[in-house]
C-alpha atoms as a PDB file:
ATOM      1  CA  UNK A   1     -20.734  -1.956   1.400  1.00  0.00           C
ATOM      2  CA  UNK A   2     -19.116  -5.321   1.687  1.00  0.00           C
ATOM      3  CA  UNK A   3     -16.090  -6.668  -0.882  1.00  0.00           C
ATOM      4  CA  UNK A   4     -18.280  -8.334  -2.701  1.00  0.00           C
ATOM      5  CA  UNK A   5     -18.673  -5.128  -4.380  1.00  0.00           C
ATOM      6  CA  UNK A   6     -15.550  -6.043  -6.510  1.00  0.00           C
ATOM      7  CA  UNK A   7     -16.993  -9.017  -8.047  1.00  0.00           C
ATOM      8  CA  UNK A   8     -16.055  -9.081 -11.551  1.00  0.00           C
ATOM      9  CA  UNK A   9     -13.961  -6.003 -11.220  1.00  0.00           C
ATOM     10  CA  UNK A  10     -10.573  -5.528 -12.458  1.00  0.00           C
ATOM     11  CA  UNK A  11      -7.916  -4.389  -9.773  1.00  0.00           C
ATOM     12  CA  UNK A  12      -4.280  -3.818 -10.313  1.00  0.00           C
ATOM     13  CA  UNK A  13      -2.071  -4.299  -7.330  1.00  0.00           C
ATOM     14  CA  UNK A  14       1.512  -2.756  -7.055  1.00  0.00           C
ATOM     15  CA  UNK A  15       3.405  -4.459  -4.069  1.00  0.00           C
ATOM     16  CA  UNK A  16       1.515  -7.660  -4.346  1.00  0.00           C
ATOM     17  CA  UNK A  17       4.243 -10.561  -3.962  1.00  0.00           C
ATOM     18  CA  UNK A  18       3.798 -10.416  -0.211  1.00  0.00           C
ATOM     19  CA  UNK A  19       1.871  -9.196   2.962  1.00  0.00           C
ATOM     20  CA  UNK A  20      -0.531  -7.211   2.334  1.00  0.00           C
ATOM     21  CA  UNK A  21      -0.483  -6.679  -1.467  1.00  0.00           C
ATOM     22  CA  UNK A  22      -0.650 -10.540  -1.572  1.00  0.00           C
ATOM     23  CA  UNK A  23      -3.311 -10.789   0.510  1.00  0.00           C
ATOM     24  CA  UNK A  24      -5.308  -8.078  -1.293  1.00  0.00           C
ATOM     25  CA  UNK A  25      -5.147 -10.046  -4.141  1.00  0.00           C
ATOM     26  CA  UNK A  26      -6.390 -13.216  -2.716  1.00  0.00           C
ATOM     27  CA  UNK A  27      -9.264 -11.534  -1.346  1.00  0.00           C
ATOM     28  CA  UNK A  28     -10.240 -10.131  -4.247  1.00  0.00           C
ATOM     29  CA  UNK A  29      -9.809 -13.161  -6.283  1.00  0.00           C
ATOM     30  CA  UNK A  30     -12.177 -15.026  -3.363  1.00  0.00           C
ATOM     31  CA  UNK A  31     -15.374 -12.618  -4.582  1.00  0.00           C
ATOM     32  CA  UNK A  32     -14.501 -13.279  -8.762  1.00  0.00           C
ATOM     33  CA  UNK A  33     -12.380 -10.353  -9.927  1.00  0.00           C
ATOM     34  CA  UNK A  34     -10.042 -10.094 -12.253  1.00  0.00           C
ATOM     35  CA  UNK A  35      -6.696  -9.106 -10.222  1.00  0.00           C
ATOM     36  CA  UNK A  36      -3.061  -8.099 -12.159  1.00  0.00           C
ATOM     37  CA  UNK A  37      -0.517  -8.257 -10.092  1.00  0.00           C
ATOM     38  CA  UNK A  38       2.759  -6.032  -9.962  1.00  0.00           C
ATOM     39  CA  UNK A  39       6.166  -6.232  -8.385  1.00  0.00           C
ATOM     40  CA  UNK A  40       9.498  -7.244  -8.929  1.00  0.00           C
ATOM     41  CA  UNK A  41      10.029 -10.235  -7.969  1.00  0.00           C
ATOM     42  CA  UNK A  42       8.264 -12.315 -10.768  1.00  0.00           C
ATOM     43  CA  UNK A  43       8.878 -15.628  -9.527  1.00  0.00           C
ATOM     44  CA  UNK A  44       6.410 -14.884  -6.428  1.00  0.00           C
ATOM     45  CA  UNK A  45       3.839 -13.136  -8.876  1.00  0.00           C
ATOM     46  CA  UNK A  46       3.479 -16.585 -10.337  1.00  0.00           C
ATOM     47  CA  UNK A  47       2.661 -18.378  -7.143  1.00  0.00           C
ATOM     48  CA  UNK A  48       0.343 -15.357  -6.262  1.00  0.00           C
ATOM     49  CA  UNK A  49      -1.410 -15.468  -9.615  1.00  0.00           C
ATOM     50  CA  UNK A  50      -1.909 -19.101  -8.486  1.00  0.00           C
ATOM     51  CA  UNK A  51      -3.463 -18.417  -5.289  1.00  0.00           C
ATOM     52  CA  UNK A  52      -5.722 -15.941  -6.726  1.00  0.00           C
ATOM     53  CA  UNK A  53      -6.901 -18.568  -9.667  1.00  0.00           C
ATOM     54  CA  UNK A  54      -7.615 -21.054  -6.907  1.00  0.00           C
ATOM     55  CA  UNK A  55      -9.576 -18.576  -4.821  1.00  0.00           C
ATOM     56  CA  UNK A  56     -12.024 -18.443  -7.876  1.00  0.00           C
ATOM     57  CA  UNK A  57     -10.620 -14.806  -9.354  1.00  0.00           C
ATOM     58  CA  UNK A  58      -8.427 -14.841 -12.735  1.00  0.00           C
ATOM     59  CA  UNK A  59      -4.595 -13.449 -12.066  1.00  0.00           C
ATOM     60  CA  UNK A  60      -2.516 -11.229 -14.835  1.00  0.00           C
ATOM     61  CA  UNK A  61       1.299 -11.036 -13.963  1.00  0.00           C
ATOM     62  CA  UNK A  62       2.588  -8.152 -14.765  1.00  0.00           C
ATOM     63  CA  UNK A  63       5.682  -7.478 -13.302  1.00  0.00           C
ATOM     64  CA  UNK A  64       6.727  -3.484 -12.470  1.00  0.00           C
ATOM     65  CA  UNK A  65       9.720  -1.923 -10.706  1.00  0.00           C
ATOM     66  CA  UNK A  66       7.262   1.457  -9.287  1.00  0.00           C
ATOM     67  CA  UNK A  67      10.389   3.349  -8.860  1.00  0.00           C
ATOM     68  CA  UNK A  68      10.733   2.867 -13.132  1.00  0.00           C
ATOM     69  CA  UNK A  69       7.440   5.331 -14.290  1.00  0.00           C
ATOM     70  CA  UNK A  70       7.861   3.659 -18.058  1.00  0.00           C
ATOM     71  CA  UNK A  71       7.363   0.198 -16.308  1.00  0.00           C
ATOM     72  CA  UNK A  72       4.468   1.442 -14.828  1.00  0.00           C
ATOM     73  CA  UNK A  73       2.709   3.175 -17.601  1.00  0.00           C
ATOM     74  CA  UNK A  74       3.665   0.180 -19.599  1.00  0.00           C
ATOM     75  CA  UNK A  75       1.694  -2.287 -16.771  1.00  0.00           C
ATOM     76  CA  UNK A  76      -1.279  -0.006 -16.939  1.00  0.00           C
ATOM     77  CA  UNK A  77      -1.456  -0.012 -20.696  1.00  0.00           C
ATOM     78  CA  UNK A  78      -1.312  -3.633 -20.753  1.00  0.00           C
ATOM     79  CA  UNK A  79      -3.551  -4.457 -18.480  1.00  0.00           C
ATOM     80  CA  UNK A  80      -6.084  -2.015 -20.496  1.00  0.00           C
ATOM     81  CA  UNK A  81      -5.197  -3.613 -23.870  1.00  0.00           C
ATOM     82  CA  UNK A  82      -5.799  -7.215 -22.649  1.00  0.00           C
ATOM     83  CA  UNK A  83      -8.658  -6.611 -20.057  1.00  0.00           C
ATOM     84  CA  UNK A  84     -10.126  -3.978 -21.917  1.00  0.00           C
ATOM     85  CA  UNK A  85     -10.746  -1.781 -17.817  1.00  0.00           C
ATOM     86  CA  UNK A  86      -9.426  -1.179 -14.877  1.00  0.00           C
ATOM     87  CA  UNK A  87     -11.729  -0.876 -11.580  1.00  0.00           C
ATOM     88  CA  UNK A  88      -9.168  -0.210  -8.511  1.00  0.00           C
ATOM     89  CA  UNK A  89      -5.977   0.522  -8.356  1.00  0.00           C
ATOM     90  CA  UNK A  90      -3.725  -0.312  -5.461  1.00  0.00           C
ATOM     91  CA  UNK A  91      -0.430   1.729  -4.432  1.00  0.00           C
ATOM     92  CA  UNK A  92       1.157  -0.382  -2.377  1.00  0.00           C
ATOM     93  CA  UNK A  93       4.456  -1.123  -3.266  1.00  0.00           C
ATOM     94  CA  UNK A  94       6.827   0.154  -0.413  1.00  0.00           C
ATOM     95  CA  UNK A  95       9.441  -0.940   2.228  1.00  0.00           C
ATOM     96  CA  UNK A  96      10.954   0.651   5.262  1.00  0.00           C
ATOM     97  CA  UNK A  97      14.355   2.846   5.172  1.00  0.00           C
ATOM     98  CA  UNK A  98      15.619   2.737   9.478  1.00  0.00           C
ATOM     99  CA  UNK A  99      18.630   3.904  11.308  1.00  0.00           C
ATOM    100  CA  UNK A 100      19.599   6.842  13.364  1.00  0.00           C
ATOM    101  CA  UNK A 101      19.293  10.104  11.622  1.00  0.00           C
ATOM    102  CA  UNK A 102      22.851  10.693  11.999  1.00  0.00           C
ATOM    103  CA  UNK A 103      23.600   7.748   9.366  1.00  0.00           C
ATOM    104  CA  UNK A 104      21.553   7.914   7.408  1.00  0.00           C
ATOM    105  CA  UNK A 105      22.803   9.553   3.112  1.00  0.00           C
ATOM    106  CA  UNK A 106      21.241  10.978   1.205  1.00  0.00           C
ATOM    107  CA  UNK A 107      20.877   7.868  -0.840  1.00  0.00           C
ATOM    108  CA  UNK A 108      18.665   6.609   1.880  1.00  0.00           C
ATOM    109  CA  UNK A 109      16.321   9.179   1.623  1.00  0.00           C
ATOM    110  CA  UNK A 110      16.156   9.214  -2.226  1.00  0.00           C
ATOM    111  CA  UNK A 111      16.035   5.210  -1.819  1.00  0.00           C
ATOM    112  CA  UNK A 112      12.745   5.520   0.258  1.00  0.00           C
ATOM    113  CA  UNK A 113      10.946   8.274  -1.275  1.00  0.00           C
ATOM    114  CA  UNK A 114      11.620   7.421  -4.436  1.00  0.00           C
ATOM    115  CA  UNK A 115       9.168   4.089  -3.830  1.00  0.00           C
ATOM    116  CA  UNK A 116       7.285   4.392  -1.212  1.00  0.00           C
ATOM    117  CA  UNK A 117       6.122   8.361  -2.552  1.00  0.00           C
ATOM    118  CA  UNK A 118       7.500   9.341  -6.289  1.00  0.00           C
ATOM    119  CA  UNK A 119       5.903   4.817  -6.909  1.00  0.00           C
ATOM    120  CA  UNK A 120       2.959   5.388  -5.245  1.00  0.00           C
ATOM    121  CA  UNK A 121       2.301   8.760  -7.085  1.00  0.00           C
ATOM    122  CA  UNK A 122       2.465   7.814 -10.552  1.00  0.00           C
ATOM    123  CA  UNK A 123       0.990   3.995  -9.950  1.00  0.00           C
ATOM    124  CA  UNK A 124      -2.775   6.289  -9.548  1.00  0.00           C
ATOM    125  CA  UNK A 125      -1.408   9.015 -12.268  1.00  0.00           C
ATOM    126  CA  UNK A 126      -1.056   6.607 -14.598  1.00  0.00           C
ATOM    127  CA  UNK A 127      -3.995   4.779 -13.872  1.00  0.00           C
ATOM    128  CA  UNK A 128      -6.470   7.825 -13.589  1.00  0.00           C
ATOM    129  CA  UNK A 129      -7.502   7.758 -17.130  1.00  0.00           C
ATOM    130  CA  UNK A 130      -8.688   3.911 -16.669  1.00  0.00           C
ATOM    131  CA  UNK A 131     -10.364   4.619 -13.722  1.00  0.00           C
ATOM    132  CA  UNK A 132     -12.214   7.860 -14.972  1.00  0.00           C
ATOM    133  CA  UNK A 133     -13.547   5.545 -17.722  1.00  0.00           C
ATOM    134  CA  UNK A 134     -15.079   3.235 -14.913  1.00  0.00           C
ATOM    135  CA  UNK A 135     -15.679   5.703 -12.079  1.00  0.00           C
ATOM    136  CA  UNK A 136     -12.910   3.551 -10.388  1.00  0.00           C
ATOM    137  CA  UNK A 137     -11.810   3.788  -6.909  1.00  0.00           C
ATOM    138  CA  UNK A 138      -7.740   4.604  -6.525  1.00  0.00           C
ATOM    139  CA  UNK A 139      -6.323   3.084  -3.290  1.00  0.00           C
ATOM    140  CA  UNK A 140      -3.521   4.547  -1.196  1.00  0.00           C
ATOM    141  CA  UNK A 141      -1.330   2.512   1.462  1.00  0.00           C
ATOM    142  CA  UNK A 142       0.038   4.563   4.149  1.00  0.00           C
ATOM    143  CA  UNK A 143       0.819   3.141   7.550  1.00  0.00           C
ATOM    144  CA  UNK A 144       0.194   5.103  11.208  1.00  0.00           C
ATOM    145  CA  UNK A 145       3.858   5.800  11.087  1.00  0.00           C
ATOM    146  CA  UNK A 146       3.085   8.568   9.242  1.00  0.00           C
ATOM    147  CA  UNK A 147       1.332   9.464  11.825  1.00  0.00           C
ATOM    148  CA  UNK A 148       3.252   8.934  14.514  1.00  0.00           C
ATOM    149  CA  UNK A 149       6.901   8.604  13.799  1.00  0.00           C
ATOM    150  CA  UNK A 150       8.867   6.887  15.961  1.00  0.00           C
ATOM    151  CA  UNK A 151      12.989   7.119  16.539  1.00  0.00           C
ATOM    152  CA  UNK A 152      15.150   5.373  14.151  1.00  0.00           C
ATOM    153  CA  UNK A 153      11.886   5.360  11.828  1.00  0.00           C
ATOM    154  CA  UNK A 154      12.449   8.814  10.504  1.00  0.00           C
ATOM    155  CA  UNK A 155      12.274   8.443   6.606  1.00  0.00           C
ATOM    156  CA  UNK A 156       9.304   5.537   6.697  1.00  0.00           C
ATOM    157  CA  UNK A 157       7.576   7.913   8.430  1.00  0.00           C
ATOM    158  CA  UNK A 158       8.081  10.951   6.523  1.00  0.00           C
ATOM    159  CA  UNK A 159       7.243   8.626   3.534  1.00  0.00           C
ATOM    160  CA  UNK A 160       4.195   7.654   4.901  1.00  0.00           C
ATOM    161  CA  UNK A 161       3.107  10.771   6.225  1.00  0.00           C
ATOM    162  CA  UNK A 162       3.327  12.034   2.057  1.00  0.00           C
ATOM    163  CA  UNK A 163       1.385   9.293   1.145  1.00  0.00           C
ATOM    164  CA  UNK A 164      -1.735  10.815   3.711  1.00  0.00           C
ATOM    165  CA  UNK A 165      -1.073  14.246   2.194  1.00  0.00           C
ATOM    166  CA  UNK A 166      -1.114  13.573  -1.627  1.00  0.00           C
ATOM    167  CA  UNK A 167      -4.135  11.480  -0.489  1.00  0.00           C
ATOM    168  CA  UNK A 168      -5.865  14.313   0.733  1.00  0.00           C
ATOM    169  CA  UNK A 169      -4.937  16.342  -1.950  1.00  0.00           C
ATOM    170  CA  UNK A 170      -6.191  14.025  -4.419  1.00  0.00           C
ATOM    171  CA  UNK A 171      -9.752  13.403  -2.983  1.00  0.00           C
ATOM    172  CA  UNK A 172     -10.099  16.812  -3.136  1.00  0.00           C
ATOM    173  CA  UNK A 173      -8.879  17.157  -6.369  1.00  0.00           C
ATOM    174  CA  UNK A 174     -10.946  14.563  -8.012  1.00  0.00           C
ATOM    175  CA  UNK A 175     -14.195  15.493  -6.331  1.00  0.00           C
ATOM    176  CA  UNK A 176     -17.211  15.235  -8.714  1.00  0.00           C
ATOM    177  CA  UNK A 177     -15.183  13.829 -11.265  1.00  0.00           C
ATOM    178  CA  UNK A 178     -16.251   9.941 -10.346  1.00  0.00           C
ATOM    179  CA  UNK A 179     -13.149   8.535  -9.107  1.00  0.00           C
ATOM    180  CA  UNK A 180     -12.980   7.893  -5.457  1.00  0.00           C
ATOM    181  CA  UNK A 181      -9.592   8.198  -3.545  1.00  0.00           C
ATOM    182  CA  UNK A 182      -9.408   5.995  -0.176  1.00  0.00           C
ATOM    183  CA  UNK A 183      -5.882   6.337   1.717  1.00  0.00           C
ATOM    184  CA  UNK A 184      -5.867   3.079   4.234  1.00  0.00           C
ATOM    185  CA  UNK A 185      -3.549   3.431   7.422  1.00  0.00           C
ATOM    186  CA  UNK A 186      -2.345   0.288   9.152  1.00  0.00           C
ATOM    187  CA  UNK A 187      -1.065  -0.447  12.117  1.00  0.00           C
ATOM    188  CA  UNK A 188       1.429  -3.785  12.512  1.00  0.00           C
ATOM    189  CA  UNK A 189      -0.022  -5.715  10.161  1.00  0.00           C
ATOM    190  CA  UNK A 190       2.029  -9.882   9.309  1.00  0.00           C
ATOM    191  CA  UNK A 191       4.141  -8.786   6.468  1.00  0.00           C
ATOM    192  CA  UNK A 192       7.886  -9.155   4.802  1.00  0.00           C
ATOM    193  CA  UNK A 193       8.884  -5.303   5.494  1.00  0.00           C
ATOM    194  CA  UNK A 194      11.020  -6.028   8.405  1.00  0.00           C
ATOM    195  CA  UNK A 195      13.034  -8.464   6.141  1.00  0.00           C
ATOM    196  CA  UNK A 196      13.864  -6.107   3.756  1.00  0.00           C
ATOM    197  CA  UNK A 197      16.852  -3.878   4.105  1.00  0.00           C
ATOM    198  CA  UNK A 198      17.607  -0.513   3.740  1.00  0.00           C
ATOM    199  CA  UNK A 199      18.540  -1.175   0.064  1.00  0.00           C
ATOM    200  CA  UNK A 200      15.221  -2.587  -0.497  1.00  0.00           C
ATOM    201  CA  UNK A 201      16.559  -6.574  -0.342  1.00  0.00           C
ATOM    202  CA  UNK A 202      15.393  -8.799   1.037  1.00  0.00           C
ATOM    203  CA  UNK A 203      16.634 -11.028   3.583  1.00  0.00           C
ATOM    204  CA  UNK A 204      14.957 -13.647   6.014  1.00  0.00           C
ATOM    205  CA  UNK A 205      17.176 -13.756   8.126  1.00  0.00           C
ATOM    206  CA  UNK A 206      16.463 -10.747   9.370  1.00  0.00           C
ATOM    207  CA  UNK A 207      14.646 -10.337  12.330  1.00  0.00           C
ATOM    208  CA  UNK A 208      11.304  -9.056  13.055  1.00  0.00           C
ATOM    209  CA  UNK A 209      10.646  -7.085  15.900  1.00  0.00           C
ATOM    210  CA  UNK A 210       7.092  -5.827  15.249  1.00  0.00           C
ATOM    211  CA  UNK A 211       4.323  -6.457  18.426  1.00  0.00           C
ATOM    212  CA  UNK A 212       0.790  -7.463  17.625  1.00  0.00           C
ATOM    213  CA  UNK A 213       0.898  -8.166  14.210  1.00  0.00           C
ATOM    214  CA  UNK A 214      -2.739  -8.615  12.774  1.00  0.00           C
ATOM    215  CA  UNK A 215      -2.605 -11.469   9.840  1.00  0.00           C
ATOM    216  CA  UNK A 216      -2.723  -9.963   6.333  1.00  0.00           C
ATOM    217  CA  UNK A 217      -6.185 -11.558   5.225  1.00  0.00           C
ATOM    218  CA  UNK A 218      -8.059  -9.556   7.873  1.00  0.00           C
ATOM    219  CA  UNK A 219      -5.752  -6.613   6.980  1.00  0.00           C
ATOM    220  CA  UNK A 220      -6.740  -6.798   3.554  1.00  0.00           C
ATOM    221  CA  UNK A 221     -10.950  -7.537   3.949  1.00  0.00           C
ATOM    222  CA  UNK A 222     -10.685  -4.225   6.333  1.00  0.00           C
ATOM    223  CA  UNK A 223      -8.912  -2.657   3.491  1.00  0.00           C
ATOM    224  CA  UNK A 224     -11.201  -3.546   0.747  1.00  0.00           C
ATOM    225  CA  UNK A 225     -14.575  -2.906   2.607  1.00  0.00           C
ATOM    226  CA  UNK A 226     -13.371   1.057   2.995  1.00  0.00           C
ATOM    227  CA  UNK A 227     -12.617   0.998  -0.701  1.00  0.00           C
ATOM    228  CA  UNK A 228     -15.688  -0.547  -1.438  1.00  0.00           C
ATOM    229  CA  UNK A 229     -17.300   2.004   0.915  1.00  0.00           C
ATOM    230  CA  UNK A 230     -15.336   4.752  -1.110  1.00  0.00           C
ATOM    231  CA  UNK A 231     -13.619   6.099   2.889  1.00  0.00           C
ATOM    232  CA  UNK A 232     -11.490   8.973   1.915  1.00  0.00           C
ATOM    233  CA  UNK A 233      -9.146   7.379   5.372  1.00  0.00           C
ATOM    234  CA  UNK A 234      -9.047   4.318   7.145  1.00  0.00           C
ATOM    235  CA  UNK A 235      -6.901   3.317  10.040  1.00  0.00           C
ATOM    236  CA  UNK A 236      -7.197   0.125  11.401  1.00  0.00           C
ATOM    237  CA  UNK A 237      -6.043  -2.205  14.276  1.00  0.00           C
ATOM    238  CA  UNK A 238      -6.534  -1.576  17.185  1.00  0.00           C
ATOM    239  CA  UNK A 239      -3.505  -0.333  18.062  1.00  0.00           C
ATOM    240  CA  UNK A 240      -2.994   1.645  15.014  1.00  0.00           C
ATOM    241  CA  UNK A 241      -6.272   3.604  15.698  1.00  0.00           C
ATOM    242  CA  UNK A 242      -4.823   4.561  19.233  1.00  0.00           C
ATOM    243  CA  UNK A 243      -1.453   5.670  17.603  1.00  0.00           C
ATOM    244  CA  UNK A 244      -2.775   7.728  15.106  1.00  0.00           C
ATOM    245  CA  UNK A 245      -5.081   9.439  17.441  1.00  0.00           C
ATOM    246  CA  UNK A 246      -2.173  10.244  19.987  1.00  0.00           C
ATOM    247  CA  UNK A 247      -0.438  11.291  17.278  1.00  0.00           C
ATOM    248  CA  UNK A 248      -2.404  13.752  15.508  1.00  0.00           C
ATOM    249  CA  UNK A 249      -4.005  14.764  18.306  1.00  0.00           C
ATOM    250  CA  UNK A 250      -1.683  14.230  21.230  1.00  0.00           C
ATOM    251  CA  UNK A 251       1.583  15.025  20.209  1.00  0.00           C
ATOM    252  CA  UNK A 252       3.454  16.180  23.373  1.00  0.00           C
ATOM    253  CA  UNK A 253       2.350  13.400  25.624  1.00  0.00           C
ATOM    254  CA  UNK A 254       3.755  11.056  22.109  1.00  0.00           C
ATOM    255  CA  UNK A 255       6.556  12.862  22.363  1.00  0.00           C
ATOM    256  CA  UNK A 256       6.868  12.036  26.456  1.00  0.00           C
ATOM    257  CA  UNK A 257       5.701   8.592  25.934  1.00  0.00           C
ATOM    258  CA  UNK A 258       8.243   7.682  23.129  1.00  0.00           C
ATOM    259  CA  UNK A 259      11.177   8.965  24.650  1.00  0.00           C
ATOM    260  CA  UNK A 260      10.437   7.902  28.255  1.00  0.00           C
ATOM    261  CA  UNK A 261      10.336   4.493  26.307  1.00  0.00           C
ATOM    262  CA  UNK A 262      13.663   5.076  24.948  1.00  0.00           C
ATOM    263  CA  UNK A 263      14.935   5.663  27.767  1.00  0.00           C
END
């Protein structure tokens, strides 16, 4: 089923001031649908929402901190009362917690869970009862990480690798009931992650050391055409495919691999 299975829709998009959220957004506005976007960092929704309008789709800004559950039932509630639905809903809002496992606190770990699993969690809670109205698809973003964790990476990884478990869980949980649950797993895809610090700020100057980065538009059209197809999983690139398989199903010669590399 191609995207054009969203036209007219109404999708709500956590994350979506950069990368891949962004580009979601764009895409979706490209085939007609109505598209809110979410994050926290309002001055980019507004040049987003502008990209989407020119695209031919029609933007809501609706800005939402995930980690802040009234903020998001609030955004969920208002896109209901002014749109009247809600077709798709996109957990995407995350960034990337790194260091040696010996530094990191326990503020770290809190810091990262608390958005990239406790956000993503009740973003599609809140929005179930919309989408059960519309037979909706909810849309999970994970990352291969969390499939193969690599050093330095540790909470990202675990993060991610909760994401593909309450997606799991949730397919199964809503089968039959008409909402479809699709958990997408990148591999390096052109985003802003590696710019954002372990306090979740963002800074340019940082530098990103990420190999074969695919560009976000593709990232996102892959994305929506295994929501559209209603995929329980997805992992895409190239690369990412060959991760996650070595890493579910190769995990000492990961191991070897990884740490030979470290060395």
């Amino acid at each position: 089923m191609a995207i054009s299975a969203f036209s007219e829709s109404v999708a709500w998009i956590t994350g979506a001031s950069a990368g891949i959220g962004r580009a979601l957004a764009i895409e979706l506005g490209k085939v007609g649908a109505r598209v809110a976007v979410s994050a926290r960092r309002t001055e980019r929704l507004t040049e987003v929402a502008g990209a989407v309008d020119a695209a031919g789709g029609r933007a809501l800004v609706i800005p939402c901190d995930v980690t802040d559950e009234r903020a998001v039932e609030g955004a969920v509630a208002e896109i209901a009362d002014r749109v009247g639905r809600l077709d798709l809903a996109v957990a995407n809002a995350g960034f990337s917690v790194g260091g040696r496992f010996s530094s990191l606190t326990a503020d770290d770990w809190r810091r990262q869970l608390d958005t990239n699993v406790v956000g993503a969690a009740v973003t599609i809670r809140h929005a179930l009862p919309e989408l059960e109205k519309t037979g909706g698809r909810a849309l999970l973003v994970g990352s291969v990480a969390g499939m193969i964790p690599a050093p330095k990476a540790a909470p990202y990884a675990a993060s991610k690798a909760a994401v593909r478990a309450m997606g799991q869980a949730l397919s199964a949980e809503l089968a039959g009931r008409g909402v479809s649950v699709t958990t997408v797993h990148p591999g390096f895809v052109e985003s802003e992650i590696a710019h954002v610090d372990n306090r979740g700020r963002f800074d340019p100057d940082r530098v990103d050391r990420r190999p074969l980065r695919w560009p976000a538009d593709r990232a996102a059209r892959s994305i929506l055409r295994a929501a559209a197809r209603r995929k329980r999983e997805h992992v895409f690139t190239a690369h990412g495919r060959l991760a996650g398989y070595l890493g579910r199903h190769a995990p000492a010669l990961t191991h070897l691999a990884v740490t030979r590399g470290r060395r």
